[in-house]
Protein backbone atom coordinates (compact mmCIF):
# COMPACT_ATOMS: atom_id res chain seq x y z
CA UNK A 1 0.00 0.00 0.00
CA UNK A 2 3.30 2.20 0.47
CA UNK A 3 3.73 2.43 -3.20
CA UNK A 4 -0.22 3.73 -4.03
CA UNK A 5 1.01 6.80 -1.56
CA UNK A 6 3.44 7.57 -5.10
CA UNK A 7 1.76 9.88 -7.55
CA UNK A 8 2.80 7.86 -10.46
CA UNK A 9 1.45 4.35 -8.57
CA UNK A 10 -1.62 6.19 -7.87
CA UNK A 11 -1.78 7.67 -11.40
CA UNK A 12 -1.91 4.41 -13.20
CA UNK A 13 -4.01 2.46 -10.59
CA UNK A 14 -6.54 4.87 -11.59
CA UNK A 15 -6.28 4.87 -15.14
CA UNK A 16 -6.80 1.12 -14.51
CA UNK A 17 -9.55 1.56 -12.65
CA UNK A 18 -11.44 4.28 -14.51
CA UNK A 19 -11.04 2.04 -17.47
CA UNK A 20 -12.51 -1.13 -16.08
CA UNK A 21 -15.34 0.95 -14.80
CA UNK A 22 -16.08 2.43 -18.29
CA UNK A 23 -15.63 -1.35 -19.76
CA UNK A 24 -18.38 -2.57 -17.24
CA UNK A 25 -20.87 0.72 -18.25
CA UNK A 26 -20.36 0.33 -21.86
CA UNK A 27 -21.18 -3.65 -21.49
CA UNK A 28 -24.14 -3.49 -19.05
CA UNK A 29 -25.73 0.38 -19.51
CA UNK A 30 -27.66 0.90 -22.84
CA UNK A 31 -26.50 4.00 -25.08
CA UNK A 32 -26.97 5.49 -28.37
CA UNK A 33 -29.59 7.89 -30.24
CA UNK A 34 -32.85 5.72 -29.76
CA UNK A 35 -32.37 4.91 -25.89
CA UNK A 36 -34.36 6.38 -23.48
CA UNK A 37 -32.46 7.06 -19.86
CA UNK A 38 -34.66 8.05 -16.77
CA UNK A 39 -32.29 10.00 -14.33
CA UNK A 40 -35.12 11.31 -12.01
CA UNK A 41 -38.29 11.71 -10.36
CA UNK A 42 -40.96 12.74 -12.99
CA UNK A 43 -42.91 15.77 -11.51
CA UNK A 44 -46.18 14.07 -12.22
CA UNK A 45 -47.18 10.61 -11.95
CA UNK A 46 -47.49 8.32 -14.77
CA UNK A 47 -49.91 5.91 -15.86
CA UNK A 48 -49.87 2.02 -16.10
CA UNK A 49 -49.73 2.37 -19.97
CA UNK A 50 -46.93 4.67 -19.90
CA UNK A 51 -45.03 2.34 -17.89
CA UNK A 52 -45.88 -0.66 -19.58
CA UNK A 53 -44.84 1.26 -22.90
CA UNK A 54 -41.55 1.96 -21.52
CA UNK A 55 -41.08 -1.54 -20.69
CA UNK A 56 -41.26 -2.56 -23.80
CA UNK A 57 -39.00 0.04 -25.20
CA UNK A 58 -36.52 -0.96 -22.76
CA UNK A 59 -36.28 -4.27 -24.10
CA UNK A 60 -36.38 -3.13 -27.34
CA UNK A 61 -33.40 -0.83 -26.88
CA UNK A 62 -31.09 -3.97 -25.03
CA UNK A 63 -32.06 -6.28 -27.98
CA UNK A 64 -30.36 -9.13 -26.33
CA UNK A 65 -32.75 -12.22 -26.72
CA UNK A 66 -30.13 -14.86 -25.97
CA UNK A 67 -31.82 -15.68 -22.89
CA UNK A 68 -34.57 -17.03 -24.93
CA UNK A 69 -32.67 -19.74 -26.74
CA UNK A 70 -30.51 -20.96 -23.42
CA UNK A 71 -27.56 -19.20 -24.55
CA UNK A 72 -26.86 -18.32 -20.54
CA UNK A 73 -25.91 -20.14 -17.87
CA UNK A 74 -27.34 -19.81 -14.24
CA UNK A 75 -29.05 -16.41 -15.23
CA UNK A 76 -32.41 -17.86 -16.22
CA UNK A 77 -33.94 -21.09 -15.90
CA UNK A 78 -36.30 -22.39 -18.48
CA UNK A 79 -35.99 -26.16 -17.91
CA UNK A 80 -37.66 -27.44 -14.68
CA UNK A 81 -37.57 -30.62 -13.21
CA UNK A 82 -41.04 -31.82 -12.01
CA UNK A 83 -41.22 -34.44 -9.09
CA UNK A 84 -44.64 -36.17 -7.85
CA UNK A 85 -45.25 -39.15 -5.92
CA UNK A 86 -47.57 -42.05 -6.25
CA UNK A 87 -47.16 -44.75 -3.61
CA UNK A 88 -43.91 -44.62 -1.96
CA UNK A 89 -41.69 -44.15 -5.80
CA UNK A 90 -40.99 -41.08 -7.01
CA UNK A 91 -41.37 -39.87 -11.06
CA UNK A 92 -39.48 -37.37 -12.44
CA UNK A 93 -40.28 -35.59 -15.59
CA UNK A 94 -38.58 -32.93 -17.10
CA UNK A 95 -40.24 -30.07 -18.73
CA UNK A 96 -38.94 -27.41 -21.12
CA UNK A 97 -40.48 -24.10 -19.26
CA UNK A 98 -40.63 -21.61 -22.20
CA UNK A 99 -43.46 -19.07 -22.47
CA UNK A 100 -46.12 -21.80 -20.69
CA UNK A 101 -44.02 -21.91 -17.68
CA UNK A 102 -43.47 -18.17 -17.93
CA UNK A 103 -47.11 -17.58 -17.51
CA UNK A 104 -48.12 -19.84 -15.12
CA UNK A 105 -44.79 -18.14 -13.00
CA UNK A 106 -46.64 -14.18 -13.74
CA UNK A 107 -50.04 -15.34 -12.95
CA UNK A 108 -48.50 -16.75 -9.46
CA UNK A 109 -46.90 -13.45 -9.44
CA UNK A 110 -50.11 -11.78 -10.29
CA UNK A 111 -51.92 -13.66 -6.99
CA UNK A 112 -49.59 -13.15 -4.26
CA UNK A 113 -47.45 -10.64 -5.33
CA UNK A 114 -48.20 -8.76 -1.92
CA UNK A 115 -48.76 -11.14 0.20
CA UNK A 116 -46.03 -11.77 3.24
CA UNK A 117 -44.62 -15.05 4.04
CA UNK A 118 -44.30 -13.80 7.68
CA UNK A 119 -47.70 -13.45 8.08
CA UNK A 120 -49.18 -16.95 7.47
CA UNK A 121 -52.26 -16.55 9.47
CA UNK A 122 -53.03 -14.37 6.57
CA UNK A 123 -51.32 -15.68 3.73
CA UNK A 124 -51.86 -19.62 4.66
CA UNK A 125 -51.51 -20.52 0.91
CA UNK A 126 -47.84 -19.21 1.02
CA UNK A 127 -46.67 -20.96 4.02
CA UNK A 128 -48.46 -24.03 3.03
CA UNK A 129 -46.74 -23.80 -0.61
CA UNK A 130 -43.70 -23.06 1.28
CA UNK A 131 -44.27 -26.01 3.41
CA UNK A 132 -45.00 -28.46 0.62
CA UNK A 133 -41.56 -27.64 -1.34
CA UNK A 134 -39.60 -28.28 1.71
CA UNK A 135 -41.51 -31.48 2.20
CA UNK A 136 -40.40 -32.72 -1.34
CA UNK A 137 -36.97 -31.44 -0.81
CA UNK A 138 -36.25 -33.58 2.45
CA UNK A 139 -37.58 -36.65 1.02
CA UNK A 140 -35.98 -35.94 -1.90
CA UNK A 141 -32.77 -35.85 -0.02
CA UNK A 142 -34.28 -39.10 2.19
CA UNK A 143 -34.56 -37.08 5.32
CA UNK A 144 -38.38 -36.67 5.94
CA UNK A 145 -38.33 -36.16 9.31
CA UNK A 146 -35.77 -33.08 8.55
CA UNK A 147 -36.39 -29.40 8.33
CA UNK A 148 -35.31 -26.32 5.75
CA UNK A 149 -36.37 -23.08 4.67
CA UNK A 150 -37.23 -21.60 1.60
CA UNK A 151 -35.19 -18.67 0.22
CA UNK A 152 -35.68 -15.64 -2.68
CA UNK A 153 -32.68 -15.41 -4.32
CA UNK A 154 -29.27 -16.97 -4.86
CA UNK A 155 -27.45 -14.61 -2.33
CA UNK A 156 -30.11 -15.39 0.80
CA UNK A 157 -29.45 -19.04 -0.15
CA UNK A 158 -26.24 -18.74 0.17
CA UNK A 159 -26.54 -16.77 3.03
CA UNK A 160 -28.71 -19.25 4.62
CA UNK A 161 -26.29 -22.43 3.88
CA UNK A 162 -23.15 -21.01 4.89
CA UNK A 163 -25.39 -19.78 8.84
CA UNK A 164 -26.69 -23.21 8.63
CA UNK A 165 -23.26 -24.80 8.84
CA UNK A 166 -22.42 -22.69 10.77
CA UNK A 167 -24.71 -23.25 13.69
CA UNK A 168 -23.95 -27.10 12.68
CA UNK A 169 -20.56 -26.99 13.49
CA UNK A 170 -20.99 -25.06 16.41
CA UNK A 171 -23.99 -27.92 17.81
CA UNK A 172 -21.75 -31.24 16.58
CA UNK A 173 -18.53 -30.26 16.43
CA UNK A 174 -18.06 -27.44 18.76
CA UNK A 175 -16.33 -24.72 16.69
CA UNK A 176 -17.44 -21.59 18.43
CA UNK A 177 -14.99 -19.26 15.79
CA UNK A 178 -15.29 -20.71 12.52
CA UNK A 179 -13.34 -19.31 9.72
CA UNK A 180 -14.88 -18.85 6.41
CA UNK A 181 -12.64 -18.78 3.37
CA UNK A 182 -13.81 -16.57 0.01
CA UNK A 183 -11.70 -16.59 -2.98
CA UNK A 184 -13.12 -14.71 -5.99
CA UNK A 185 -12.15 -15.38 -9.69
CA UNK A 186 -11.50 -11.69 -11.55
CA UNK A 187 -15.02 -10.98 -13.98
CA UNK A 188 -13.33 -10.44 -17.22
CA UNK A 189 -14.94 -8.28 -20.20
């Protein structure tokens, strides 16, 4: 860190750095004549249709459908894996999502979009959905009498794994100070 203290360190650290920032911008912030960029606060509301309009001219302006034809990998899933039961043998079937699944995942959307998992005494469909995955996922994993959570997102998964080993280490094996180790590979554009 002694030698960043140099002007000419310094200097070129942040011609390094001002250049990886404008590699990121130009890769993942849309420019040119036809694109539309919202900096602030309109100073009147606007209506559903406007916003709906500018949703479509938003994708319109990223043009990227490579998404669409799997091109991506752990960015969006379109294949699902579909489990049921009958007896005590399971059946698995695999399904190629595309634009069925996709509606069938907004209309769920659509129904409980503001309903509260933490509140199951008024959202009892949630929990019990909740419930039911967790269920599948323990016998799955041939632990019925287990337990588990569900999670939102990739990060509060994570989140949620690494605290769960952590209080599992702590209960069997008695580390009180774990030590977590995070290496990180360098994103390159």
């Amino acid at each position: 860190m002694l030698a960043l203290r140099l002007p000419a360190p310094r200097k070129k650290v942040q011609a390094e750095m001002d250049k990886a920032k404008l590699g990121i911008e130009d890769k993942l912030v849309p420019k040119g004549a036809n694109v539309t960029r919202h900096l602030a606060l309109p100073a009147e509301g606007k209506s559903a249709e406007w916003i709906l309009q500018e949703m479509v001219k938003m994708d319109e302006e990223m043009n990227n459908p490579g998404w669409k034809s799997g091109k991506l990998s752990g960015a969006v899933y379109r294949k699902y894996l579909f489990i049921y039961e009958s007896n005590i043998e399971f059946s698995y079937i695999f399904i190629d999502g595309g634009d069925e699944l996709q509606k069938i995942i907004v209309s769920a959307f659509e129904r409980y979009s503001v309903s509260n998992p933490l509140h199951p005494d008024i959202f009892p469909a949630i929990r019990k959905m909740d419930a039911e995955i967790v269920a599948m996922c323990l016998r799955l994993y041939n632990n019925p009498n287990g337990a588990g959570t569900t999670t939102s997102g990739g990060t509060e998964s994570i989140v949620m794994a690494v605290k769960t080993y952590r209080d599992w280490a702590k209960a069997v094996k008695g580390i009180t100070e774990p030590e977590m180790c995070v290496f990180s590979l360098p994103i390159l554009f």
